[in-house]
C-alpha atoms as a PDB file:
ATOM      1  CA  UNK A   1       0.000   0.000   0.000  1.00  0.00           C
ATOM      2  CA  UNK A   2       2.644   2.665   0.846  1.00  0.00           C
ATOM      3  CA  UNK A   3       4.871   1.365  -2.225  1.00  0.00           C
ATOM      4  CA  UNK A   4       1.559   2.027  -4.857  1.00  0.00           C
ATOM      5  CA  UNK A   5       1.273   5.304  -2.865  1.00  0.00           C
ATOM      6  CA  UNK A   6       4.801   6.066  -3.114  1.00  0.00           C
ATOM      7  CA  UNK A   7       4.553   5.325  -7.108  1.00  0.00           C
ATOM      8  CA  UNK A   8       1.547   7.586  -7.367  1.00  0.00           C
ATOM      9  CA  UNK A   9       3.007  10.605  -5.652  1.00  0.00           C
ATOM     10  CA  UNK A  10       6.389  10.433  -8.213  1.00  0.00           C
ATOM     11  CA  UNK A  11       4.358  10.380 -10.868  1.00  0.00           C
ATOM     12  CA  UNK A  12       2.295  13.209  -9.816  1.00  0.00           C
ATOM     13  CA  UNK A  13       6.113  14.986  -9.260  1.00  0.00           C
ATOM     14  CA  UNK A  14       6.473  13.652 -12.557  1.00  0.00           C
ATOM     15  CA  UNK A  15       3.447  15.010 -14.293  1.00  0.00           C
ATOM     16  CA  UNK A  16       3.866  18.280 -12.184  1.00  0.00           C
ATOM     17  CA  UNK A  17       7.054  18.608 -13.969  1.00  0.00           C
ATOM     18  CA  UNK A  18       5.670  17.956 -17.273  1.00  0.00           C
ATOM     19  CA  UNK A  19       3.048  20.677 -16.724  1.00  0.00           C
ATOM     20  CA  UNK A  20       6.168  23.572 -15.524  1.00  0.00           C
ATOM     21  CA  UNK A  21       8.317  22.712 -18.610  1.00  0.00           C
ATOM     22  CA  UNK A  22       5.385  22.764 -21.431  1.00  0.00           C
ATOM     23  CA  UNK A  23       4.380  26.368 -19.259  1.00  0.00           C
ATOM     24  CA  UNK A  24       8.255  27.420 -19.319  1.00  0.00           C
ATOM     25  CA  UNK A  25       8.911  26.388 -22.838  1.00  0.00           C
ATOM     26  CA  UNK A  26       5.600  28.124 -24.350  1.00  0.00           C
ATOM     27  CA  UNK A  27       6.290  31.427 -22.470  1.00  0.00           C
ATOM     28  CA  UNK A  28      10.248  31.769 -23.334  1.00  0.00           C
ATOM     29  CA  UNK A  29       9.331  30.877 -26.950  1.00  0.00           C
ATOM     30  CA  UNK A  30       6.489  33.586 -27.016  1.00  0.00           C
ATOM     31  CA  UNK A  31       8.559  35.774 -25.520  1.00  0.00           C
ATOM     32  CA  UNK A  32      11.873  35.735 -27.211  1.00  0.00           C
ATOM     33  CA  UNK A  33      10.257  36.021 -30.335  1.00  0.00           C
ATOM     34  CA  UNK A  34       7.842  39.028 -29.168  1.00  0.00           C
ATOM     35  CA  UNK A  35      11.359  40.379 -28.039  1.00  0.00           C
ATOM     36  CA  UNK A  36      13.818  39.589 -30.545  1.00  0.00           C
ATOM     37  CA  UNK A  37      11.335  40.164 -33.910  1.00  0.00           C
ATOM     38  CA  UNK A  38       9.557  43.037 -35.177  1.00  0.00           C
ATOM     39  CA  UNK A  39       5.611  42.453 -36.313  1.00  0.00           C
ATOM     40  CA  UNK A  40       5.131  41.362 -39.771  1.00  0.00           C
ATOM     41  CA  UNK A  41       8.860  41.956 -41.274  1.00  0.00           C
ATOM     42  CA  UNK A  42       8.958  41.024 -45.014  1.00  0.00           C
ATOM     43  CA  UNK A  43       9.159  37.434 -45.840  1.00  0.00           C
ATOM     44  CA  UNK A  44      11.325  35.267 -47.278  1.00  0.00           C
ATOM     45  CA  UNK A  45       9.655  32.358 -49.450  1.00  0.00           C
ATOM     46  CA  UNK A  46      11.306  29.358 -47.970  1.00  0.00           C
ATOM     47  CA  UNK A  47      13.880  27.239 -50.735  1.00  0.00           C
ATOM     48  CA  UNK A  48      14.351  23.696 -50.270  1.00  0.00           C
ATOM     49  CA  UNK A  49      17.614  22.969 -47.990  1.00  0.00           C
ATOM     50  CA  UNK A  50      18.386  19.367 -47.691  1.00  0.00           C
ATOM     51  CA  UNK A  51      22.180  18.829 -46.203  1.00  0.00           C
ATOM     52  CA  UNK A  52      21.064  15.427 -44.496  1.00  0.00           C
ATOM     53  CA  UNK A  53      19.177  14.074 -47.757  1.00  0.00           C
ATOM     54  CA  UNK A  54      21.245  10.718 -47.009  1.00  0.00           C
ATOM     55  CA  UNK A  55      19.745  10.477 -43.588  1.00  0.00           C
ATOM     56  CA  UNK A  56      16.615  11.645 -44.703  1.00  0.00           C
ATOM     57  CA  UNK A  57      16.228   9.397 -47.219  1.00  0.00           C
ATOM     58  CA  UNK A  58      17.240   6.154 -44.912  1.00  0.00           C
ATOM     59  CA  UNK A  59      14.255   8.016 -42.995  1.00  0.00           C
ATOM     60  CA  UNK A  60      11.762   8.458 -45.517  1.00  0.00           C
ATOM     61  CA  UNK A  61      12.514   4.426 -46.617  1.00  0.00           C
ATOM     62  CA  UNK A  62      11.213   3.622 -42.875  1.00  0.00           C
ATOM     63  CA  UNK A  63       8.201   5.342 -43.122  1.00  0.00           C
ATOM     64  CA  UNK A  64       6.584   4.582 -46.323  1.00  0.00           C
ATOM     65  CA  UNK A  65       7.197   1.068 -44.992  1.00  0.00           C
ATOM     66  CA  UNK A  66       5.594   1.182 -42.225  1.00  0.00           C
ATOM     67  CA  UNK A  67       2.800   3.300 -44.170  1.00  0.00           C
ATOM     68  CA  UNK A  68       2.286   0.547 -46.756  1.00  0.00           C
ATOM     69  CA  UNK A  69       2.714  -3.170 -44.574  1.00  0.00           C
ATOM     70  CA  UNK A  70       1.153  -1.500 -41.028  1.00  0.00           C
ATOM     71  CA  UNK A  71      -1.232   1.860 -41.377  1.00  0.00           C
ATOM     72  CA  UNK A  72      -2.259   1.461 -44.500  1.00  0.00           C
ATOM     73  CA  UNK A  73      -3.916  -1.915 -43.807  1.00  0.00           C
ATOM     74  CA  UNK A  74      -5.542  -1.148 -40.972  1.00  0.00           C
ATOM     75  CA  UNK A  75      -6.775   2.004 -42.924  1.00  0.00           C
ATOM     76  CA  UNK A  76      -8.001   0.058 -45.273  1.00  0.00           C
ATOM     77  CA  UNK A  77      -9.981  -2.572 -42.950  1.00  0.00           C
ATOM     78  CA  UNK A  78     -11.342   0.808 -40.778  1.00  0.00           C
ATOM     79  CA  UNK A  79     -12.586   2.118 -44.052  1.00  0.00           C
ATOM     80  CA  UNK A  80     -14.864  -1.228 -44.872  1.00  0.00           C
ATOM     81  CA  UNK A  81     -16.310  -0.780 -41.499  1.00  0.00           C
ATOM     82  CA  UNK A  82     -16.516   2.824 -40.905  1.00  0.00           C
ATOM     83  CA  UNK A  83     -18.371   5.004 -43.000  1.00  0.00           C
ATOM     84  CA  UNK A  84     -17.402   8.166 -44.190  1.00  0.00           C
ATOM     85  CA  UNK A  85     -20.108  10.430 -42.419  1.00  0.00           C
ATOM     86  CA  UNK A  86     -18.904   8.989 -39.420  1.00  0.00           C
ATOM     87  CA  UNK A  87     -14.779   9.323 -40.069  1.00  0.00           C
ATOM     88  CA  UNK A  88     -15.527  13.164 -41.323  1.00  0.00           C
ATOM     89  CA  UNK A  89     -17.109  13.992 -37.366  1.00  0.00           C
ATOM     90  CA  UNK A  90     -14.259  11.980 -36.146  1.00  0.00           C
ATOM     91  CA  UNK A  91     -11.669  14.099 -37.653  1.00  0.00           C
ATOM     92  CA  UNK A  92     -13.951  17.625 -37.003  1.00  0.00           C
ATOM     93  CA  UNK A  93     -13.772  16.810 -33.276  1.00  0.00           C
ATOM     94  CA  UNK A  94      -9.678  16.358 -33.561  1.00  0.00           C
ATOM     95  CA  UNK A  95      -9.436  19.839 -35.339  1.00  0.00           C
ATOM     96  CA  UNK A  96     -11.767  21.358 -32.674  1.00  0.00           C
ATOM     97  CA  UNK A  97      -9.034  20.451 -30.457  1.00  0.00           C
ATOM     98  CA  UNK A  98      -6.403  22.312 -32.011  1.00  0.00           C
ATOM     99  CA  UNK A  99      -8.175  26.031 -30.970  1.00  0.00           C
ATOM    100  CA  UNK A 100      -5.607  26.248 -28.265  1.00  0.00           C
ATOM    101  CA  UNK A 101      -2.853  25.941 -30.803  1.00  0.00           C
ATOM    102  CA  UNK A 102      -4.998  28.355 -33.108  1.00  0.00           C
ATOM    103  CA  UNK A 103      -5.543  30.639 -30.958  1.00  0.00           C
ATOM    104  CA  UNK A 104      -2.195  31.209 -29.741  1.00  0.00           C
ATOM    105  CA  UNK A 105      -1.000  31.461 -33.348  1.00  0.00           C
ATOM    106  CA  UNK A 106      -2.757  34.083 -33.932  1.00  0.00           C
ATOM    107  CA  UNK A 107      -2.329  36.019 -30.822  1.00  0.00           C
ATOM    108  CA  UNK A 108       1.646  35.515 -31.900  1.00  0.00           C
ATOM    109  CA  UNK A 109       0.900  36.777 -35.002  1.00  0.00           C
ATOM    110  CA  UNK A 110      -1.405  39.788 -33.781  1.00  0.00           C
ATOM    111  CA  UNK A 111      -4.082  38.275 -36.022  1.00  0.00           C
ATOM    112  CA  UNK A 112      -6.716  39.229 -33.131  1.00  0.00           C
ATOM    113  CA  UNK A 113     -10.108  39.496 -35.626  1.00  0.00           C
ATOM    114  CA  UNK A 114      -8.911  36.138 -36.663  1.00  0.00           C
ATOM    115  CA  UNK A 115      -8.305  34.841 -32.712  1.00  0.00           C
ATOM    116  CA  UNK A 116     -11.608  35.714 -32.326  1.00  0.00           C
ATOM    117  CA  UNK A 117     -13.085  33.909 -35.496  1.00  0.00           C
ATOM    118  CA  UNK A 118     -11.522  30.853 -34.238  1.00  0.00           C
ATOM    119  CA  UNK A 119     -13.104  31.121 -30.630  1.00  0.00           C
ATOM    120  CA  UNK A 120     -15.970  31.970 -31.902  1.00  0.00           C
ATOM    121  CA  UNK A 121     -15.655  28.489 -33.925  1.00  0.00           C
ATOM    122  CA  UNK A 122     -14.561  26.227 -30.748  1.00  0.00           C
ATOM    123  CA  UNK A 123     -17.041  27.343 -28.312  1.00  0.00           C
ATOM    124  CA  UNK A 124     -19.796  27.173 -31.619  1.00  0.00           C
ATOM    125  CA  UNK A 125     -18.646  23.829 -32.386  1.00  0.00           C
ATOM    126  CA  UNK A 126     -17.952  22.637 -29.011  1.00  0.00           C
ATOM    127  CA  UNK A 127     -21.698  22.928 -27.688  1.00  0.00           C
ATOM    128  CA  UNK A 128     -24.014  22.756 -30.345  1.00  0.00           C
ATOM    129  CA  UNK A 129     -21.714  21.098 -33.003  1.00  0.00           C
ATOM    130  CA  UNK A 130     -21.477  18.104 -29.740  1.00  0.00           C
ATOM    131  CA  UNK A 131     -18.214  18.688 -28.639  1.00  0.00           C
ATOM    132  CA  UNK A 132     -17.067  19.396 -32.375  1.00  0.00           C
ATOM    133  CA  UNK A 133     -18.607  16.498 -34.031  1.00  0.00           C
ATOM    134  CA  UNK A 134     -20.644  18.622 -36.367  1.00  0.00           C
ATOM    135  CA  UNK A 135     -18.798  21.818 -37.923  1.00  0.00           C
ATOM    136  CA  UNK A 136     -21.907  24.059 -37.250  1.00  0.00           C
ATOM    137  CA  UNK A 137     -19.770  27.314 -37.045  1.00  0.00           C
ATOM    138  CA  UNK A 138     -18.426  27.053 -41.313  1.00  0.00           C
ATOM    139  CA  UNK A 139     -22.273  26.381 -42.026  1.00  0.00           C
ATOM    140  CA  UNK A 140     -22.849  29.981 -40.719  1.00  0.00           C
ATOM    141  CA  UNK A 141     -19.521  31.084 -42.549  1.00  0.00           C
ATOM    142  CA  UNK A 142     -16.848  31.052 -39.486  1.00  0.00           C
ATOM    143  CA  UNK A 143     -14.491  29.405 -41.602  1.00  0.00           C
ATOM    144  CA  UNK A 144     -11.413  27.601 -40.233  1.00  0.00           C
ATOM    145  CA  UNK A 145      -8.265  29.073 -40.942  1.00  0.00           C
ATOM    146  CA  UNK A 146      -5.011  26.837 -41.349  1.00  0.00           C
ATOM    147  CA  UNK A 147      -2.640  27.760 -38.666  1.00  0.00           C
ATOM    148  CA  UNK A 148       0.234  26.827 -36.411  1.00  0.00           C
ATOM    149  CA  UNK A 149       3.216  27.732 -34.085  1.00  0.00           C
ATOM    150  CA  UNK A 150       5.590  26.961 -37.269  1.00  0.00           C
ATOM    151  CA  UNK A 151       3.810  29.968 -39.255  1.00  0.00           C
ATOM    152  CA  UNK A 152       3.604  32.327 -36.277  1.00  0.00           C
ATOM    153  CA  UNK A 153       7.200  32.138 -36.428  1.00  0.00           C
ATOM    154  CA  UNK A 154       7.930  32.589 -39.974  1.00  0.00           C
ATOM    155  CA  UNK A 155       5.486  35.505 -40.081  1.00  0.00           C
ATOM    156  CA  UNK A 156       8.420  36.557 -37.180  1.00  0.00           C
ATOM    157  CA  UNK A 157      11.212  36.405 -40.222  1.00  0.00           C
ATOM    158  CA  UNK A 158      12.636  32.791 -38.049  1.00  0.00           C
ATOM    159  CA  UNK A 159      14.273  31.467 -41.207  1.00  0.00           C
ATOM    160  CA  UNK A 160      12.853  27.498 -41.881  1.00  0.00           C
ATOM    161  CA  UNK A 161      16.623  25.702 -41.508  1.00  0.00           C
ATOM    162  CA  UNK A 162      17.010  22.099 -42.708  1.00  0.00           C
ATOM    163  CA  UNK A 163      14.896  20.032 -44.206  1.00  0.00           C
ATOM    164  CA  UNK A 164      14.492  17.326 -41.680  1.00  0.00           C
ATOM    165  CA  UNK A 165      12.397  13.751 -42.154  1.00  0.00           C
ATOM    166  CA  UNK A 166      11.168  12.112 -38.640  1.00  0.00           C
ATOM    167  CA  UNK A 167      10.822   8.697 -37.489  1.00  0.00           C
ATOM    168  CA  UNK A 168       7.184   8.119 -37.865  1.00  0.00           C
ATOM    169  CA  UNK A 169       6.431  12.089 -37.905  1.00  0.00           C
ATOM    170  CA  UNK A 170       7.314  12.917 -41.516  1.00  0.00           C
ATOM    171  CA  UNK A 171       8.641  16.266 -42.825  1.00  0.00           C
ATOM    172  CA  UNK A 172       9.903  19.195 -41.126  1.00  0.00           C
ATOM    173  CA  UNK A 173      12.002  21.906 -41.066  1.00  0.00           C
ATOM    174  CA  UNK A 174      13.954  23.032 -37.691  1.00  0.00           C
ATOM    175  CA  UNK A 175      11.180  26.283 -37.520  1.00  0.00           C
ATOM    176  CA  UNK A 176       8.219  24.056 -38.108  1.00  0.00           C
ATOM    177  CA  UNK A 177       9.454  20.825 -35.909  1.00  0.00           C
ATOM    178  CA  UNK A 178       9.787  23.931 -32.902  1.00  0.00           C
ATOM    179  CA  UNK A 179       6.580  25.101 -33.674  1.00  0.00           C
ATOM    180  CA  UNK A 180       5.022  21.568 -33.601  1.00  0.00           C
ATOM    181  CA  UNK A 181       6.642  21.080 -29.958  1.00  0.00           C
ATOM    182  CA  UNK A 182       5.172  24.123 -29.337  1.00  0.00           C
ATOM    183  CA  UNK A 183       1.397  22.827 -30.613  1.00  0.00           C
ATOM    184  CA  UNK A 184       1.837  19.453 -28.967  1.00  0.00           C
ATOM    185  CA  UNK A 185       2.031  21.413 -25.794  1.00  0.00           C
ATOM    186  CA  UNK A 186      -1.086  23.334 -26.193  1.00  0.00           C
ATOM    187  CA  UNK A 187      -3.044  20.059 -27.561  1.00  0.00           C
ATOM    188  CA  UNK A 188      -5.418  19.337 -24.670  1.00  0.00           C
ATOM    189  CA  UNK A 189      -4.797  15.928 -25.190  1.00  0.00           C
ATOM    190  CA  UNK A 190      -1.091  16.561 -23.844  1.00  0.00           C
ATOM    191  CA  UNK A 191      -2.600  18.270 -20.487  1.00  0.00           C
ATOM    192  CA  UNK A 192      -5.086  15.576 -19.842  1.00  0.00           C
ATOM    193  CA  UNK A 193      -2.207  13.201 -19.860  1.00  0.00           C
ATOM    194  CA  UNK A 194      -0.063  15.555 -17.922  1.00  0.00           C
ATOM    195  CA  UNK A 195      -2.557  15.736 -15.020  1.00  0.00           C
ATOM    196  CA  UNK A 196      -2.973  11.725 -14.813  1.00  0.00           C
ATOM    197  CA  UNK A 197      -1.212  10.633 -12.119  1.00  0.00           C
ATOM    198  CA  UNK A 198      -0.768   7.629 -13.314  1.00  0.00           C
ATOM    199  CA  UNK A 199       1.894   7.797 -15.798  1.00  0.00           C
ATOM    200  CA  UNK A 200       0.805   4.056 -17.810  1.00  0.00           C
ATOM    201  CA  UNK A 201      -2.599   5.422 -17.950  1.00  0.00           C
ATOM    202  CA  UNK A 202      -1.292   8.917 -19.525  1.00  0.00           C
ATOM    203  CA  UNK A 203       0.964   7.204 -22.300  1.00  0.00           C
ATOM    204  CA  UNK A 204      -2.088   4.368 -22.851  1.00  0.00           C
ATOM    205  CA  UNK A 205      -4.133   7.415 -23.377  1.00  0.00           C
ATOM    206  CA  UNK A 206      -1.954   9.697 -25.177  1.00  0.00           C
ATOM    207  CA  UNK A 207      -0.821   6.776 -27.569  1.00  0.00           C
ATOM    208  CA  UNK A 208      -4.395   5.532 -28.330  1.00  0.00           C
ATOM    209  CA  UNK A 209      -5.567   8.679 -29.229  1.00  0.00           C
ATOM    210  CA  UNK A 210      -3.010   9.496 -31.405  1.00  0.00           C
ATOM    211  CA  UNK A 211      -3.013   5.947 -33.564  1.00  0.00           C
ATOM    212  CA  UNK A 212      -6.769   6.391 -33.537  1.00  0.00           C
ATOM    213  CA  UNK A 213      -6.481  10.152 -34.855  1.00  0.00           C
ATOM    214  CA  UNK A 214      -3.953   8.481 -37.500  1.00  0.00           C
ATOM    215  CA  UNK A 215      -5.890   5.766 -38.273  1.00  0.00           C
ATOM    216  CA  UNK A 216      -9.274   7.925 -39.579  1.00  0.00           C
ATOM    217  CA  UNK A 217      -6.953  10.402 -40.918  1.00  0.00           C
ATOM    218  CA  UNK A 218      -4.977   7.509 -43.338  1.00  0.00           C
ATOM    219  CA  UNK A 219      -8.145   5.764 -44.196  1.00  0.00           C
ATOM    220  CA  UNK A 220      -9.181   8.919 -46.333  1.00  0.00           C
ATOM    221  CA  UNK A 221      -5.922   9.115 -47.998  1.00  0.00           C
ATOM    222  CA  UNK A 222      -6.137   5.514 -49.441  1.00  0.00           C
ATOM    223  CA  UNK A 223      -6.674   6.635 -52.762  1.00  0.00           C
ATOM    224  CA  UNK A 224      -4.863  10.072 -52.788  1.00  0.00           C
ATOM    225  CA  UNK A 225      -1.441   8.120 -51.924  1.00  0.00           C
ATOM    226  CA  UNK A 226      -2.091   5.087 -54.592  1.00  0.00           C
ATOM    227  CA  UNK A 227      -2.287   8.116 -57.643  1.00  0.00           C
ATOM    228  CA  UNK A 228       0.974  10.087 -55.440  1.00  0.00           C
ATOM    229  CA  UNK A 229       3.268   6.674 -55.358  1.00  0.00           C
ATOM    230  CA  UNK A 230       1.916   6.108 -58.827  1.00  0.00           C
ATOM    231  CA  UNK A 231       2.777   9.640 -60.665  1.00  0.00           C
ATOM    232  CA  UNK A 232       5.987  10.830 -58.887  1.00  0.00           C
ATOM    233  CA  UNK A 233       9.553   9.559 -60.794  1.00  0.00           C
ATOM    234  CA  UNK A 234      11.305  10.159 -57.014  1.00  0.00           C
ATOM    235  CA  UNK A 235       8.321   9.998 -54.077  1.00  0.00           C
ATOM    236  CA  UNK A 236      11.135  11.162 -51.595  1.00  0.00           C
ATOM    237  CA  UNK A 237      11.621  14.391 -54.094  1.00  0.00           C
ATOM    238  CA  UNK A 238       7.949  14.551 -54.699  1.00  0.00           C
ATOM    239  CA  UNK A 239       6.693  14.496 -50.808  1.00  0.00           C
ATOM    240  CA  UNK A 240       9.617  17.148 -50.164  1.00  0.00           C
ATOM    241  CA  UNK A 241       8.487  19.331 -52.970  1.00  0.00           C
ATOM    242  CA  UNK A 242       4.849  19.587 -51.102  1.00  0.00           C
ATOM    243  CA  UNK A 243       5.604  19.887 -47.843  1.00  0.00           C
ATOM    244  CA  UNK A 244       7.968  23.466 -48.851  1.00  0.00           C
ATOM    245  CA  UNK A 245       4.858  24.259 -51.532  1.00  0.00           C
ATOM    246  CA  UNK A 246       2.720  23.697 -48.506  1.00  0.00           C
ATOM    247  CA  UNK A 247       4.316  25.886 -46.175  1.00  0.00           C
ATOM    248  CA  UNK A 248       5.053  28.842 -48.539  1.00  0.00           C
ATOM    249  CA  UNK A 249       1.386  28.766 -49.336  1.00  0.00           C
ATOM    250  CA  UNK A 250       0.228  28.770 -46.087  1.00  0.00           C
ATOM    251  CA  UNK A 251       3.030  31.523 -44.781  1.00  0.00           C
ATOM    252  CA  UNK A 252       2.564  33.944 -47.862  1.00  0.00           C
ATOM    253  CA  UNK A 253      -1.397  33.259 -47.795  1.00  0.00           C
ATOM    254  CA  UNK A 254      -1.422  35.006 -44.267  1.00  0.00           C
ATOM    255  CA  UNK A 255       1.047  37.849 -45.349  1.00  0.00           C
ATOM    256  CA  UNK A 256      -1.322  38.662 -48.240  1.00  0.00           C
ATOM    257  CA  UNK A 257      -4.343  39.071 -46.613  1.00  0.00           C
ATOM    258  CA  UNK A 258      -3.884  42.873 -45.786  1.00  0.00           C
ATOM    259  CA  UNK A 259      -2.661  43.594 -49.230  1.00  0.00           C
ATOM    260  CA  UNK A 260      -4.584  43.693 -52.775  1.00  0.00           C
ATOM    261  CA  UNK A 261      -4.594  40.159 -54.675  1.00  0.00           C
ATOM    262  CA  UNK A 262      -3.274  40.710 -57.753  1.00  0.00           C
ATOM    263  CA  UNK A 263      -5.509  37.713 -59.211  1.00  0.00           C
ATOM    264  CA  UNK A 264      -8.567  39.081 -57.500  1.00  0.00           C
ATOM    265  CA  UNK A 265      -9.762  40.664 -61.187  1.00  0.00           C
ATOM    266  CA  UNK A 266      -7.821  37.986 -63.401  1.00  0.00           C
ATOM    267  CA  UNK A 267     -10.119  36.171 -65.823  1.00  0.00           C
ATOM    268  CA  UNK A 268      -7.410  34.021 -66.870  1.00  0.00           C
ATOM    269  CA  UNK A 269      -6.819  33.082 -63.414  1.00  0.00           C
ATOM    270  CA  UNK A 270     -10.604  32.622 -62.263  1.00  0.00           C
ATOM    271  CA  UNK A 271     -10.893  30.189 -65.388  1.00  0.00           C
ATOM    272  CA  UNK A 272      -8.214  28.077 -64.492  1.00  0.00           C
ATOM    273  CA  UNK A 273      -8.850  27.562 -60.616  1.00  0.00           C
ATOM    274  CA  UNK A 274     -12.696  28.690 -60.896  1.00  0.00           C
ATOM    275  CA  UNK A 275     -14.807  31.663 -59.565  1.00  0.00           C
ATOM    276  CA  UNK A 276     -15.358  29.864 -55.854  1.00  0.00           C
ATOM    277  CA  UNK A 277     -12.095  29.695 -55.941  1.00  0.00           C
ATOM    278  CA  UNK A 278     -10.609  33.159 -57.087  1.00  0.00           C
ATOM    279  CA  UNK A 279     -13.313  34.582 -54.706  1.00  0.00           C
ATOM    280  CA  UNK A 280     -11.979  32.739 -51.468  1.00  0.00           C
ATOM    281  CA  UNK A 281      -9.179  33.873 -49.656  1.00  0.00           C
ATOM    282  CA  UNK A 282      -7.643  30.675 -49.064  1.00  0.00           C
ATOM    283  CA  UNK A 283      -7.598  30.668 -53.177  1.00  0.00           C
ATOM    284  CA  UNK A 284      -4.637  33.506 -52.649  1.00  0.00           C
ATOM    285  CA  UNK A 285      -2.097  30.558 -51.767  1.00  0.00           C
ATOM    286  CA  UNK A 286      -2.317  29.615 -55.706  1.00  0.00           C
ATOM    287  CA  UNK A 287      -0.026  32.923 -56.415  1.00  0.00           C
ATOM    288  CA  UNK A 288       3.027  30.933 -54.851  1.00  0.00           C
ATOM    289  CA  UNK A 289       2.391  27.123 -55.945  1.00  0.00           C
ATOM    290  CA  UNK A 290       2.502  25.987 -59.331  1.00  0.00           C
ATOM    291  CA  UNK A 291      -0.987  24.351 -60.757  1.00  0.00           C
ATOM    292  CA  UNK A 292       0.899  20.953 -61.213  1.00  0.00           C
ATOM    293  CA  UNK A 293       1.348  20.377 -57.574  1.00  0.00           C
ATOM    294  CA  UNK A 294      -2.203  20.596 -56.648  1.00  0.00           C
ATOM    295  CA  UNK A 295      -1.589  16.549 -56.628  1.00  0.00           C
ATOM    296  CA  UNK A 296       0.738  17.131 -54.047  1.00  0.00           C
ATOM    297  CA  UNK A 297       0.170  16.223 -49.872  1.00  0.00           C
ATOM    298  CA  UNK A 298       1.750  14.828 -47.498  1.00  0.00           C
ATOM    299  CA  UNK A 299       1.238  13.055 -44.131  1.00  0.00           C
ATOM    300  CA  UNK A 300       2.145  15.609 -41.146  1.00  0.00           C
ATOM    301  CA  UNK A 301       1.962  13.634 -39.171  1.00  0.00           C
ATOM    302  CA  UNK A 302      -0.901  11.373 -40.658  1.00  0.00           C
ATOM    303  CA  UNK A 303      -2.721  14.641 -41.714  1.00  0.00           C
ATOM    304  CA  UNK A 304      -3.301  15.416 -45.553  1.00  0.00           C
ATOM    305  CA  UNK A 305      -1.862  18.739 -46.741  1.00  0.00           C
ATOM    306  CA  UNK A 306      -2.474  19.478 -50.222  1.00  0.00           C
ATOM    307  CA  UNK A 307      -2.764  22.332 -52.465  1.00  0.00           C
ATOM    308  CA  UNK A 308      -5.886  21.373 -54.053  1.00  0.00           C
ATOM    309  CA  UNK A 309      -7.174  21.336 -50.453  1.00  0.00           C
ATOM    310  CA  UNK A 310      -6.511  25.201 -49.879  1.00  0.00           C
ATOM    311  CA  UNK A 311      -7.648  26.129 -53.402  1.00  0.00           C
ATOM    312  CA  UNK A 312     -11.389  24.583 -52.861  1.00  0.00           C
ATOM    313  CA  UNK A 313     -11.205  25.903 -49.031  1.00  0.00           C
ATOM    314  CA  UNK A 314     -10.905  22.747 -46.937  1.00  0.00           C
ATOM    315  CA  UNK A 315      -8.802  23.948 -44.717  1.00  0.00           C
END
């Protein structure tokens, strides 16, 4: 009895800890780069820098691997018994999730009518969407808005750094894999687990939740990565090429949005990506990606990115 007590009160230390060094790490970060940045400097669009390709590659190798002969099975099996009505409210309650992340973002980014747009969507969603099962707040037009620690810091000039390919996390850079410590430690998932004071409970938790969010996520990319594996000469090259499209849409998307588009008035443009498009903001990121790569996504990690996605405004 006073040995499972003894256990319970270290990992309460432990998970105390936890708690102090996600709190320290999120205020030095917001801070230093309040501090050592000025508000909305000009970018940079980010060029591809890959001095560990070698490494990356050996990387890469492991996870389409374990993609193809583990995830992508069970994706597959998931699919034949889930349907997609279902999967689509699984995946709106994992975004409604992310407001902290959001919301902090934009605060970084002194984005505040957009702060508020994005409240305005969690608390919307999070009562009567049921607890962000049913998007409710973009049927009223609060549309979600793609955003994360990695952009709040390139909006702060942080250069990207290195390409960098993670064990079972996919592609980075050394700006965007600090931002996505940075988001991990705002999910709410990561302070549920903190506060469990049982630590095997917390990583049960934390580990189920995150195979199950991967899981619904893969099982609607079953198709999408066939035609990718299919149509790319070099998938390592092709996977790199959209993540850095990605980014520089999303980055150069939220720079624009206080300046003219330059496409707003194009016919040539509005027949090419259509008038829905043209007309949406999120249609803006098509001025920095070329039209061939709206094939392109990636898994980040286990979440579909792709160009296409921004141009019809799924994101």
């Amino acid at each position: 009895m006073k040995f499972h007590f003894e256990v319970r009160e270290l990992s309460a230390k432990a998970s105390r800890k936890k708690s102090t060094f996600a709190v320290g790490l999120c205020s030095f970060l917001f801070c230093f780069f309040f501090l050592a940045q000025g508000a909305n400097p000009a970018l940079a669009e980010d060029e591809i820098s890959d001095p560990f390709e070698k490494v990356n590659r050996g990387v890469f190798w492991f996870n389409d691997h374990l993609d193809r002969y583990a995830l992508e099975p069970v994706a597959k099996g998931y699919n034949s018994v889930i349907p997609k009505p279902v999967q689509k409210g699984i995946d709106n309650v994992f975004n409604n999730l992310k407001y902290p992340s959001l919301l902090v973002s934009d605060l970084v980014q002194l984005k505040f009518t957009q702060a508020a747009q994005h409240t305005g969507r969690f608390l919307l969603n999070s009562t009567v969407g049921l607890a962000g099962l049913i998007d409710v707040a973009k049927d009223i037009g609060l549309e979600p808005h793609k955003e994360d620690f990695g952009t709040a810091l390139a909006y702060h000039g942080v250069p990207s750094g290195p390409y960098i390919m993670l064990p079972f996390f996919g592609p980075t850079t050394v700006r965007d894999g600090i931002g996505r410590i940075v988001d991990n430690v705002l999910d709410p998932i990561y302070w549920i687990t903190a506060t469990t004071a049982d630590s095997s409970d917390a990583t049960a938790m934390s580990v189920g939740l995150t195979v199950f969010d991967a899981v619904n996520t893969r099982a609607g990319l079953i198709e999408a990565v066939e035609a990718a594996r299919e149509a790319s000469v070099d998938y390592y090259l092709f996977i790199q090429s959209a993540y850095y499209q990605d980014r520089n849409a999303v980055i150069y998307d939220k720079a624009l949005k206080n300046e003219e588009n330059p496409f707003a008035e194009d016919e040539e443009f509005d027949e090419e990506f259509g008038d829905d498009a043209a007309a949406d903001d999120s249609a803006q990121s098509a001025v920095f990606v070329d039209k061939r790569a709206q094939l392109a996504f990636f898994l980040q990690p286990f979440e579909r990115v792709s160009v296409d996605g921004y141009l019809n405004g799924d994101y």
